[in-house]
N, C-alpha and C. Protein backbone atom coordinates (compact mmCIF):
# COMPACT_ATOMS: atom_id res chain seq x y z
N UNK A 1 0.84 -1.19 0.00
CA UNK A 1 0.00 0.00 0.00
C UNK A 1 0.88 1.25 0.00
N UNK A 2 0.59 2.02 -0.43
CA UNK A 2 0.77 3.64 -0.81
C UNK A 2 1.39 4.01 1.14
N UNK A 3 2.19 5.03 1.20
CA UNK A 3 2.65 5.55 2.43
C UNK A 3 1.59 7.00 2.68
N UNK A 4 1.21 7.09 1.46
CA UNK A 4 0.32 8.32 1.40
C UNK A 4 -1.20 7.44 2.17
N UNK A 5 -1.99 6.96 1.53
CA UNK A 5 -2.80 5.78 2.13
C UNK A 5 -2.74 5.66 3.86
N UNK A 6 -2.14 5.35 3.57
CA UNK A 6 -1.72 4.79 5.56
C UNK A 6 -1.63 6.30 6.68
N UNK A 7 -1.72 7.06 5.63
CA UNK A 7 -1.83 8.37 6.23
C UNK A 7 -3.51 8.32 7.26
N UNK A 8 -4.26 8.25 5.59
CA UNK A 8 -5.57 8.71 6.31
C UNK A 8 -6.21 6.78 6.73
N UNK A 9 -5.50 5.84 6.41
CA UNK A 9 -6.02 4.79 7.40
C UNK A 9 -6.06 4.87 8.95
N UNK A 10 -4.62 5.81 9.41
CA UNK A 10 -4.12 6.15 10.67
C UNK A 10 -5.26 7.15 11.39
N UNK A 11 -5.69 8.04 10.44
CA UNK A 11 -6.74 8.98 10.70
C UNK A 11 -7.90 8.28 10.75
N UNK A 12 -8.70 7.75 10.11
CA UNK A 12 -10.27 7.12 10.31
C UNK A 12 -9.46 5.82 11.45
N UNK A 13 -8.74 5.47 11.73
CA UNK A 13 -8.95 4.65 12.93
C UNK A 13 -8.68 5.54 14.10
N UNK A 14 -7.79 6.52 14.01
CA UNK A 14 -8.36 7.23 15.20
C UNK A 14 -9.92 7.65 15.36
N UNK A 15 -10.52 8.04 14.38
CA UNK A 15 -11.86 8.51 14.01
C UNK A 15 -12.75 7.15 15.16
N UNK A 16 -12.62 6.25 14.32
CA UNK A 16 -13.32 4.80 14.88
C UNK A 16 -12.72 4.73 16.10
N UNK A 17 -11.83 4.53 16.91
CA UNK A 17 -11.65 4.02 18.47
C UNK A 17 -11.97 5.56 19.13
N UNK A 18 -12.30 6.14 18.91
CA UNK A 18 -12.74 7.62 19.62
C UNK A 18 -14.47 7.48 19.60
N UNK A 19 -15.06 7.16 18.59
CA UNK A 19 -16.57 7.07 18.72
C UNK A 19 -16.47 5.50 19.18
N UNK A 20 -15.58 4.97 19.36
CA UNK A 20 -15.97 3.04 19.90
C UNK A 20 -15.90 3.54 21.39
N UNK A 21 -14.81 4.48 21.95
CA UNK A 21 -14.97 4.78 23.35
C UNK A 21 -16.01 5.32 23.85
N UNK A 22 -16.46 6.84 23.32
CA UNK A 22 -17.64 7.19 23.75
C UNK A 22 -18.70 6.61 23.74
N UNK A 23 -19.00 5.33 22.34
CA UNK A 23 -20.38 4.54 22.18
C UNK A 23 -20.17 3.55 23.23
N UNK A 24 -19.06 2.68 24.16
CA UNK A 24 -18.92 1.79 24.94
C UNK A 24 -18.60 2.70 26.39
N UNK A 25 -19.85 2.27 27.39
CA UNK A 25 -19.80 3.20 28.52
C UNK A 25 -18.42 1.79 29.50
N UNK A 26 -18.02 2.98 29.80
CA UNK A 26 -16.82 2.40 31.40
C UNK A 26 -15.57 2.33 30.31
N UNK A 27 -14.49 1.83 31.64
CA UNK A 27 -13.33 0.72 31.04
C UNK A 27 -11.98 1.37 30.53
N UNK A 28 -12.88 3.01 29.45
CA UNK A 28 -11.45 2.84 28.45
C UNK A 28 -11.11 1.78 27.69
N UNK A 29 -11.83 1.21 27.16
CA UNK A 29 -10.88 0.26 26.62
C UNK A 29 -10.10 0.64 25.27
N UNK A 30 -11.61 1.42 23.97
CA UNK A 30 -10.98 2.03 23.03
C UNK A 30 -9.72 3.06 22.79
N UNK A 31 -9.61 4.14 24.01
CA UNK A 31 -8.79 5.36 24.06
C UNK A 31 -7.38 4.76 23.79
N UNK A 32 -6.76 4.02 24.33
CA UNK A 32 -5.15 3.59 24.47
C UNK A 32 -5.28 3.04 22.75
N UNK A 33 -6.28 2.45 22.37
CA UNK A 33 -5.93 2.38 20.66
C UNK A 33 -6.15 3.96 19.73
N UNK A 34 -6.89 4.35 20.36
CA UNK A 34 -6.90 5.81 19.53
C UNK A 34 -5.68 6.49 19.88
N UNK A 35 -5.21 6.70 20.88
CA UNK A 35 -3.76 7.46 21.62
C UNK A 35 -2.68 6.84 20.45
N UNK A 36 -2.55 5.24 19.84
CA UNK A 36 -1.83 4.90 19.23
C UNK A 36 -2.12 5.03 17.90
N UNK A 37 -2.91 5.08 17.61
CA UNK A 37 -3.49 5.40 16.10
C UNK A 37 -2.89 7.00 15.78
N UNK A 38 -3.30 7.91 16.69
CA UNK A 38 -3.01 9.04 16.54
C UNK A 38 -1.78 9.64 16.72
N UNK A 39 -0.59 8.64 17.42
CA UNK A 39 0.75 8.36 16.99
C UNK A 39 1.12 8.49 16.20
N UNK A 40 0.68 7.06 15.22
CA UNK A 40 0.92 6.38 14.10
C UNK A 40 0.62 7.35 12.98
N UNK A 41 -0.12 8.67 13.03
CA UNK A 41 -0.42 9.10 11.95
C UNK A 41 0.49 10.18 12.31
N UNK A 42 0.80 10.71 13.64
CA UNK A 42 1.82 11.62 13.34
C UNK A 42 2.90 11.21 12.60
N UNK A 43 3.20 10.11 12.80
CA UNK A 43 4.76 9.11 12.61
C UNK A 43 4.50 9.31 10.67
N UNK A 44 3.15 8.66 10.36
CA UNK A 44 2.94 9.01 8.73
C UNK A 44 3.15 10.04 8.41
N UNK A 45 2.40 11.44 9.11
CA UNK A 45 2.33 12.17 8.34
C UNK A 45 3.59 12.95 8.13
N UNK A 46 4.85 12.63 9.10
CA UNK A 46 6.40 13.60 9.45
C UNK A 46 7.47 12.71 8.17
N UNK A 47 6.59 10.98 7.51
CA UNK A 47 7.30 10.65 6.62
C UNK A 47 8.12 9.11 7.15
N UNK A 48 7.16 8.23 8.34
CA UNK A 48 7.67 7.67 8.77
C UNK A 48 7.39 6.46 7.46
N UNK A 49 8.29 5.65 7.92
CA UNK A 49 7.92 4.41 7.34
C UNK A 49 6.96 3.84 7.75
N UNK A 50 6.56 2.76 7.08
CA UNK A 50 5.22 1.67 7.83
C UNK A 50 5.49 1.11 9.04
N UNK A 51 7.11 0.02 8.43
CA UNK A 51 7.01 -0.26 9.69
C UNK A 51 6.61 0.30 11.35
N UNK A 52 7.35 1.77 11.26
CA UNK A 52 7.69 2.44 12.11
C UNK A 52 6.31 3.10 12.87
N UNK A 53 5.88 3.31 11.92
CA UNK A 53 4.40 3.79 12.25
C UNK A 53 3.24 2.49 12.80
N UNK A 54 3.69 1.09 12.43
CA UNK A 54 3.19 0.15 13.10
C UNK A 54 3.55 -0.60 14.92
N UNK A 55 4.95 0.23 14.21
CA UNK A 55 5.98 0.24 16.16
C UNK A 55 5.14 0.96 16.88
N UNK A 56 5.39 2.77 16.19
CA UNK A 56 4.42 3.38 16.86
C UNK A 56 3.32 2.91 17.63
N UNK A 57 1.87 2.73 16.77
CA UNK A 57 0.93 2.16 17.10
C UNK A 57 0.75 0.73 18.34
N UNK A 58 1.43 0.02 18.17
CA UNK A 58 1.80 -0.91 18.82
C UNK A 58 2.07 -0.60 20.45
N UNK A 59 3.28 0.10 20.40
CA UNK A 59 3.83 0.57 21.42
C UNK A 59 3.32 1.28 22.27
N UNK A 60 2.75 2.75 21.36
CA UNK A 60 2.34 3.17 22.46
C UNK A 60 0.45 3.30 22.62
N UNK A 61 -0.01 2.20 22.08
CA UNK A 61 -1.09 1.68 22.43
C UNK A 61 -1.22 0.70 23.45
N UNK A 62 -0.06 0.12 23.60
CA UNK A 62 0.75 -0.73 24.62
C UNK A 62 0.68 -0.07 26.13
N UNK A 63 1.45 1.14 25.81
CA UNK A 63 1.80 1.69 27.15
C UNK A 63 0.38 2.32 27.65
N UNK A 64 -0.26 2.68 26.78
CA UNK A 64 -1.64 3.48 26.87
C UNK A 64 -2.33 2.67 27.96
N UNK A 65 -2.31 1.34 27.25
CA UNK A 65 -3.33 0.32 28.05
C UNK A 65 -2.66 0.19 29.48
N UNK A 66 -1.39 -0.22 29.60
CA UNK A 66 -0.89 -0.49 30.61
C UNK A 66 -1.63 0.94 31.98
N UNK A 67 -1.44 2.70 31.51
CA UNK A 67 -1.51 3.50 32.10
C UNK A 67 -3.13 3.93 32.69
N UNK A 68 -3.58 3.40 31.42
CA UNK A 68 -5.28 3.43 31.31
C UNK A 68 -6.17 2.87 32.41
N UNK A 69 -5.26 1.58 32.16
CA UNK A 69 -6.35 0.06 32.98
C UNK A 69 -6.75 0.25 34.10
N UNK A 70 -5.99 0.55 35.06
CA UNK A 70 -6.32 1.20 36.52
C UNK A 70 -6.87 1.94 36.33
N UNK A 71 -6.92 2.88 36.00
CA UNK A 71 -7.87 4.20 36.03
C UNK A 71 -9.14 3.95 35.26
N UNK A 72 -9.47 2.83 34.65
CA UNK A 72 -10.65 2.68 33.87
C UNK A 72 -11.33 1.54 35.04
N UNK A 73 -10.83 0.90 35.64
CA UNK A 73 -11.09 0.10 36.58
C UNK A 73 -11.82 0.89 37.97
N UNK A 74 -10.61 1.70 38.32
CA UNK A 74 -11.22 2.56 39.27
C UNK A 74 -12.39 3.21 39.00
N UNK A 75 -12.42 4.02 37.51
CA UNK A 75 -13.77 4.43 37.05
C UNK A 75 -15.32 3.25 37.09
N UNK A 76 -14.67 2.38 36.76
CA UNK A 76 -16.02 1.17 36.99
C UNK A 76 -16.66 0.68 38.46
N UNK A 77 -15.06 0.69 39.26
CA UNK A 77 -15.70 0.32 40.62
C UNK A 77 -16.80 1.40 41.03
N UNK A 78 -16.37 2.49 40.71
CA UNK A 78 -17.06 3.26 41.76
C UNK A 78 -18.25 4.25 41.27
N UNK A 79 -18.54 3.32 39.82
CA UNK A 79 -19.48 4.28 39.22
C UNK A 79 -20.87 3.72 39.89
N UNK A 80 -21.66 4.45 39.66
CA UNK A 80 -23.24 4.19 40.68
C UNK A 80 -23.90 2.64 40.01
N UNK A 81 -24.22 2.51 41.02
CA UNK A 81 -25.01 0.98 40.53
C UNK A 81 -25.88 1.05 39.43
N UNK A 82 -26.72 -0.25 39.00
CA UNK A 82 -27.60 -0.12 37.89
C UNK A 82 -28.93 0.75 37.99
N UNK A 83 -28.99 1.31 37.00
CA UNK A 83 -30.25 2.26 36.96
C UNK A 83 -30.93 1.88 35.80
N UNK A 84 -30.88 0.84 35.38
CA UNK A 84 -32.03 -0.03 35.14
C UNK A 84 -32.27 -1.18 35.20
N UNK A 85 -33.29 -1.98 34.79
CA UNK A 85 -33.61 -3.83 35.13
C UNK A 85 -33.60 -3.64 36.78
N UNK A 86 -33.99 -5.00 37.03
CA UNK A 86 -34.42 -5.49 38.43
C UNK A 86 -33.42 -4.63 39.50
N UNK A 87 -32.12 -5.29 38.98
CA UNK A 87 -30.69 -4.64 39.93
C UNK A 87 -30.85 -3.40 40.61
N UNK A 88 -31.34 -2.53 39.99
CA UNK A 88 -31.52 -1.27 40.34
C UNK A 88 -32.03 -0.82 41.94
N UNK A 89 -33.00 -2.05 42.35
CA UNK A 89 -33.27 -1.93 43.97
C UNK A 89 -32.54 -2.52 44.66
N UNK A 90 -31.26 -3.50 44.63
CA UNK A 90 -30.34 -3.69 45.55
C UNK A 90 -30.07 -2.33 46.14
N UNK A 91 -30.12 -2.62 47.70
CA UNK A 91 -29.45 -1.41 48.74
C UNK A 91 -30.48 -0.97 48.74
N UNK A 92 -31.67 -0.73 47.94
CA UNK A 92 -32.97 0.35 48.60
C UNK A 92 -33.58 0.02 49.39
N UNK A 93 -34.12 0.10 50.04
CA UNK A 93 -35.40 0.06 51.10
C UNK A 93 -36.98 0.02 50.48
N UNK A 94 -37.68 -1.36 51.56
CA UNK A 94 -38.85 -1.53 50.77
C UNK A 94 -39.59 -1.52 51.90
N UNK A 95 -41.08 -1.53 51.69
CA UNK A 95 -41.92 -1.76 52.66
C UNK A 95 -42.71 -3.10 52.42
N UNK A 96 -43.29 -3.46 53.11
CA UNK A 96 -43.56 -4.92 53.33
C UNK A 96 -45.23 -4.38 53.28
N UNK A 97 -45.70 -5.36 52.06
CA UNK A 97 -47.29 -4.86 51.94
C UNK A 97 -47.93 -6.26 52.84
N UNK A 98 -47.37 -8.12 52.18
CA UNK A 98 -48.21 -8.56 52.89
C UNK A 98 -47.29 -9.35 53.32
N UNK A 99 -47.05 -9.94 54.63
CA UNK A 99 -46.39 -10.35 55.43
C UNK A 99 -45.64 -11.65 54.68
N UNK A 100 -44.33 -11.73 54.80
CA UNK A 100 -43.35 -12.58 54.36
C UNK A 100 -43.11 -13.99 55.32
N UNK A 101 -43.57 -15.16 55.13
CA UNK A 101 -43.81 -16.29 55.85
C UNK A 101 -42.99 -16.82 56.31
N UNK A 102 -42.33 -17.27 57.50
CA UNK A 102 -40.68 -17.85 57.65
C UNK A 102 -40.80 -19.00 56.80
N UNK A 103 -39.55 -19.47 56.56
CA UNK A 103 -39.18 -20.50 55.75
C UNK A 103 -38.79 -20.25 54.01
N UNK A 104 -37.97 -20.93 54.00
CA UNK A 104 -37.05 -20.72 52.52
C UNK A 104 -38.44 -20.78 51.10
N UNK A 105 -38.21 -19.95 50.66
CA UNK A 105 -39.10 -20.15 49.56
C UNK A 105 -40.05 -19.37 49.39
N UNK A 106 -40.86 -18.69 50.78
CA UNK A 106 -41.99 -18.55 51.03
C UNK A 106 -41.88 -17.14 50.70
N UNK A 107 -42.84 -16.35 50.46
CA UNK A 107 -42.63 -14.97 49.40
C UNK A 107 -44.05 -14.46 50.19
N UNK A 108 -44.15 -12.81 49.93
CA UNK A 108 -44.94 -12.16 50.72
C UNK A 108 -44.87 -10.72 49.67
N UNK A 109 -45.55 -9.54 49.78
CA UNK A 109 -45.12 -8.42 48.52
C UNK A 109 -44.56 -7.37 49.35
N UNK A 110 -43.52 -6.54 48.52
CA UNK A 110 -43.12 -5.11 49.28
C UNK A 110 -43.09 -4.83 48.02
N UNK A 111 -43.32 -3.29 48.73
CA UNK A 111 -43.26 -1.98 47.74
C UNK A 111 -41.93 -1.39 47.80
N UNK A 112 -41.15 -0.83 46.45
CA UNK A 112 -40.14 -0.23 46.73
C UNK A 112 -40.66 0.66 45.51
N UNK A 113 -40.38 1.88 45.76
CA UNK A 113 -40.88 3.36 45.51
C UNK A 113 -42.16 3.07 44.69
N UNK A 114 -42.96 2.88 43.74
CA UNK A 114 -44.38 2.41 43.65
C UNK A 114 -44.34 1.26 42.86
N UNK A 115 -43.09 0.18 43.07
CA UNK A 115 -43.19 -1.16 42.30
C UNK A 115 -44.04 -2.19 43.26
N UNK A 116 -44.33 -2.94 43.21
CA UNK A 116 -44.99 -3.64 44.39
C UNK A 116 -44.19 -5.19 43.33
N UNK A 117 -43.23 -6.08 44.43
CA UNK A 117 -42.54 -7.39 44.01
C UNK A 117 -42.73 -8.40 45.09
N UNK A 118 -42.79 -9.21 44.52
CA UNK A 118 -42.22 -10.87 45.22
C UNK A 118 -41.55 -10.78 46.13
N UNK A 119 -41.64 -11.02 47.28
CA UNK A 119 -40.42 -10.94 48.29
C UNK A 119 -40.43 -12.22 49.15
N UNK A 120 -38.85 -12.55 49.48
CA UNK A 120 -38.42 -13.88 50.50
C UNK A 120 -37.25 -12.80 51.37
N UNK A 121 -37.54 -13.58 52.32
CA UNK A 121 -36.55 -12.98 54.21
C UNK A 121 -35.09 -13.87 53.03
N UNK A 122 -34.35 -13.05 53.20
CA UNK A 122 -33.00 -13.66 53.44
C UNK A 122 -33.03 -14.53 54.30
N UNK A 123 -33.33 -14.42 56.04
CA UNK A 123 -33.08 -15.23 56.87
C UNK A 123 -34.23 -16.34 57.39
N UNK A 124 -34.93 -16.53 56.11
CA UNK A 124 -35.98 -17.39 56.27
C UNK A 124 -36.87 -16.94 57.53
N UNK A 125 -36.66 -15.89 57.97
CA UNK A 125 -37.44 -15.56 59.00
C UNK A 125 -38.96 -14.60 58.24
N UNK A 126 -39.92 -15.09 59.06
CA UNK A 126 -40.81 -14.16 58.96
C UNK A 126 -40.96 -12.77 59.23
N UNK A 127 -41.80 -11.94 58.28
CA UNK A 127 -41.21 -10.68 58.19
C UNK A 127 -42.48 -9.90 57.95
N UNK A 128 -43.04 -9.37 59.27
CA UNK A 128 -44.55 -8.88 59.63
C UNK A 128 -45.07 -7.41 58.05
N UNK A 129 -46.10 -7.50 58.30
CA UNK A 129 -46.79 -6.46 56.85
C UNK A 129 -46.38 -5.16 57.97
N UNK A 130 -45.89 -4.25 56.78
CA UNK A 130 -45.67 -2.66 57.26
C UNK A 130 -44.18 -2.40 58.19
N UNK A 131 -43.60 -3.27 58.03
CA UNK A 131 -42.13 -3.38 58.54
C UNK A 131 -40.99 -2.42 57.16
N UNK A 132 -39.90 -2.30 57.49
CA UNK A 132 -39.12 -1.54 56.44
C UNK A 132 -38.20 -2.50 56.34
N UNK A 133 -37.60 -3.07 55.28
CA UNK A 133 -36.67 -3.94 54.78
C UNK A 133 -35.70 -3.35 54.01
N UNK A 134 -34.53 -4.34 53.46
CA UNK A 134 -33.23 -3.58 52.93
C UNK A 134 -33.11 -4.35 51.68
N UNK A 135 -33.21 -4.57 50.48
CA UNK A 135 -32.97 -5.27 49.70
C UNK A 135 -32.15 -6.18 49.24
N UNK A 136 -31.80 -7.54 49.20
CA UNK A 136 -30.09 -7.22 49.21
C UNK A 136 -29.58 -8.48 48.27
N UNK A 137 -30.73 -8.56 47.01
CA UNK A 137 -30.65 -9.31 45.96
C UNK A 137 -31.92 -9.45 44.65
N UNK A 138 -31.58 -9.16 43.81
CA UNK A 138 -32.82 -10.23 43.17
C UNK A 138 -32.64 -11.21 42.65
N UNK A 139 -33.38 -12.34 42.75
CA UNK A 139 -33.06 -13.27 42.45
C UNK A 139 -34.21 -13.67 41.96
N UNK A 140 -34.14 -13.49 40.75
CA UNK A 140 -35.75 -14.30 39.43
C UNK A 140 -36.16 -12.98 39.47
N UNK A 141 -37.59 -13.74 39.85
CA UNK A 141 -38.35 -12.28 39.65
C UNK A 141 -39.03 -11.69 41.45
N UNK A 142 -38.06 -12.38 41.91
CA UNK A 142 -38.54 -11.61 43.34
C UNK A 142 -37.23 -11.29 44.12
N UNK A 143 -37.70 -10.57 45.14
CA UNK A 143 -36.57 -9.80 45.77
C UNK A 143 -36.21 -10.65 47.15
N UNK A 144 -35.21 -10.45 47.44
CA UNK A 144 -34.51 -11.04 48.43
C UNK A 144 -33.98 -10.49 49.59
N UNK A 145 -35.05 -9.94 50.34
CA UNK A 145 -34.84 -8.61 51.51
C UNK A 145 -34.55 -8.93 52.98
N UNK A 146 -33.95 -7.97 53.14
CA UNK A 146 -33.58 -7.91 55.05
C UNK A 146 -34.26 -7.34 56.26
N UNK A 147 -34.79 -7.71 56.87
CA UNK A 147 -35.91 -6.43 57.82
C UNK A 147 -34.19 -5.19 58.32
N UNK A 148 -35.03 -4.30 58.56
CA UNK A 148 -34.10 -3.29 58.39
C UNK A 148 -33.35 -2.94 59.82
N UNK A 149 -33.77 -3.83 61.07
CA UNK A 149 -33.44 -3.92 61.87
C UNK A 149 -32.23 -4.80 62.12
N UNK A 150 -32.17 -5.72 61.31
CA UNK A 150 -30.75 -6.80 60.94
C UNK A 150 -30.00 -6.23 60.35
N UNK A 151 -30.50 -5.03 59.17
CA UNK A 151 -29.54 -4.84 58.10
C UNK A 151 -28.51 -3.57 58.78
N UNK A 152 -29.04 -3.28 59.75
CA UNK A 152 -28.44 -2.06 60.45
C UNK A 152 -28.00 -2.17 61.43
N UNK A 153 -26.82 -1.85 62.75
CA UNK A 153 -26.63 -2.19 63.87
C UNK A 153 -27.24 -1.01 64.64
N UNK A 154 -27.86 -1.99 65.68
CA UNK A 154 -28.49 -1.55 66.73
C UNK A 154 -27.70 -0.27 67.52
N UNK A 155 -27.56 1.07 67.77
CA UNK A 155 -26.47 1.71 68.23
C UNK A 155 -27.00 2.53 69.68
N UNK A 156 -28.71 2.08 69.81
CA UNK A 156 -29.44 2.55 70.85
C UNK A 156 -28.19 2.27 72.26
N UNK A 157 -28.22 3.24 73.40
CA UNK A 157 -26.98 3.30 73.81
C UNK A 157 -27.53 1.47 75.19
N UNK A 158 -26.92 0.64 75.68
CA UNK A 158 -27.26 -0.79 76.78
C UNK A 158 -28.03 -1.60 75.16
N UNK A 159 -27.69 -1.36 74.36
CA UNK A 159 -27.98 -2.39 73.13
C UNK A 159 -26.69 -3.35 73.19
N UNK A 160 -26.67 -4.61 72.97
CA UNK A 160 -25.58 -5.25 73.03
C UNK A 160 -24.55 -4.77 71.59
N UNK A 161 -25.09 -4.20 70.70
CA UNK A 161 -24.36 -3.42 69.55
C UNK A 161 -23.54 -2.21 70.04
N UNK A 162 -24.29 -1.74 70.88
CA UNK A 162 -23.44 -0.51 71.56
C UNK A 162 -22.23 -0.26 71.66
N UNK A 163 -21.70 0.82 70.82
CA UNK A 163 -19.89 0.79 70.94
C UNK A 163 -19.69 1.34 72.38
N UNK A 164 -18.36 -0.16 72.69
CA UNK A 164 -17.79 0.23 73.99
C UNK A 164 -16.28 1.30 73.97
C-alpha cells in the first residue's frame, strides 16, 4: 500500500476508536488504541515508514493500556449501581405490603418506591406487613430482603451493639 494511504487509514482509525470509546460506557478500553493510532499518523504524516508507524501504534497503544487500565477500573468500581432492570433496587429500602412467611421459599409483597414485588426474608425468617426492609438481591423475579433492623446495627446506647 501507498505511504500516502496509511496516512488517512491512521486517521479514520483514530476517528473509529474515539466514537468506539464514547459509544462503549466504562473501562477505556478504546482510548489507548486511539492514543496509538493518533501516533501512528503523526509518525505518517512527518514521513515515517510503515514499519515504524506500526511500532508506533503498537507501542504506544501498549503503554496506553498499561496506564489506562487502573484508572478505567477505578472508574467502573465506583461508578453508581444499575439504573435499570431489576438490579436497580439492591441497597434500597422496601416496605412490606403482605407479610413474608418464615421458611425458605416462602414470598410475601413489598413496595419499593411504587413497584410492588415478590419478596423472600434472606433469613428465612418471617417478616410482619408494614415493617421496612433492605434489599439485598434479586433473584428471578422476586426480591430477596432484610428487615431493616438486621440490616443495620443496633447503636441505641445498653444495646448489646453498643460501641464500647
Amino acid at each position: 500500500m501507498d505511504p500516502e494511504t496509511w496516512r488517512w487509514i491512521w486517521v479514520g482509525a483514530v476517528v473509529v476508536f474515539t466514537i468506539g470509546e464514547i459509544g462503549v460506557a466504562g473501562s477505556l478500553f478504546f482510548l489507548p488504541f486511539a492514543i496509538g493510532a493518533a501516533v501512528a499518523a503523526v509518525v505518517a504524516f512527518a514521513g515515517g515508514a510503515i514499519p515504524l508507524e506500526w511500532l508506533a501504534f503498537v507501542g504506544v497503544s501498549g503503554i496506553s493500556m498499561a496506564l489506562l487500565w487502573p484508572v478505567g477500573r477505578r472508574i467502573d468500581r465506583n461508578a453508581p449501581t444499575h439504573k435499570v432492570g431489576a438490579n436497580r433496587w439492591v441497597g434500597k429500602e422496601a416496605v412490606v405490603v403482605s407479610t413474608i412467611p418464615a421458611g425458605a421459599g416462602s414470598t410475601g409483597m413489598v413496595r419499593v418506591d411504587r413497584e410492588e414485588w415478590r419478596a423472600e426474608s434472606l433469613t428465612s425468617a418471617a417478616i410482619a406487613s408494614g415493617s421496612t426492609v433492605l434489599v439485598s438481591r434479586v433473584d428471578g423475579t422476586r426480591l430477596v430482603v432484610l428487615p431493616l433492623e438486621e440490616a443495620l446495627p443496633d447503636l441505641s446506647e445498653g444495646s448489646p451493639r453498643w460501641p464500647t
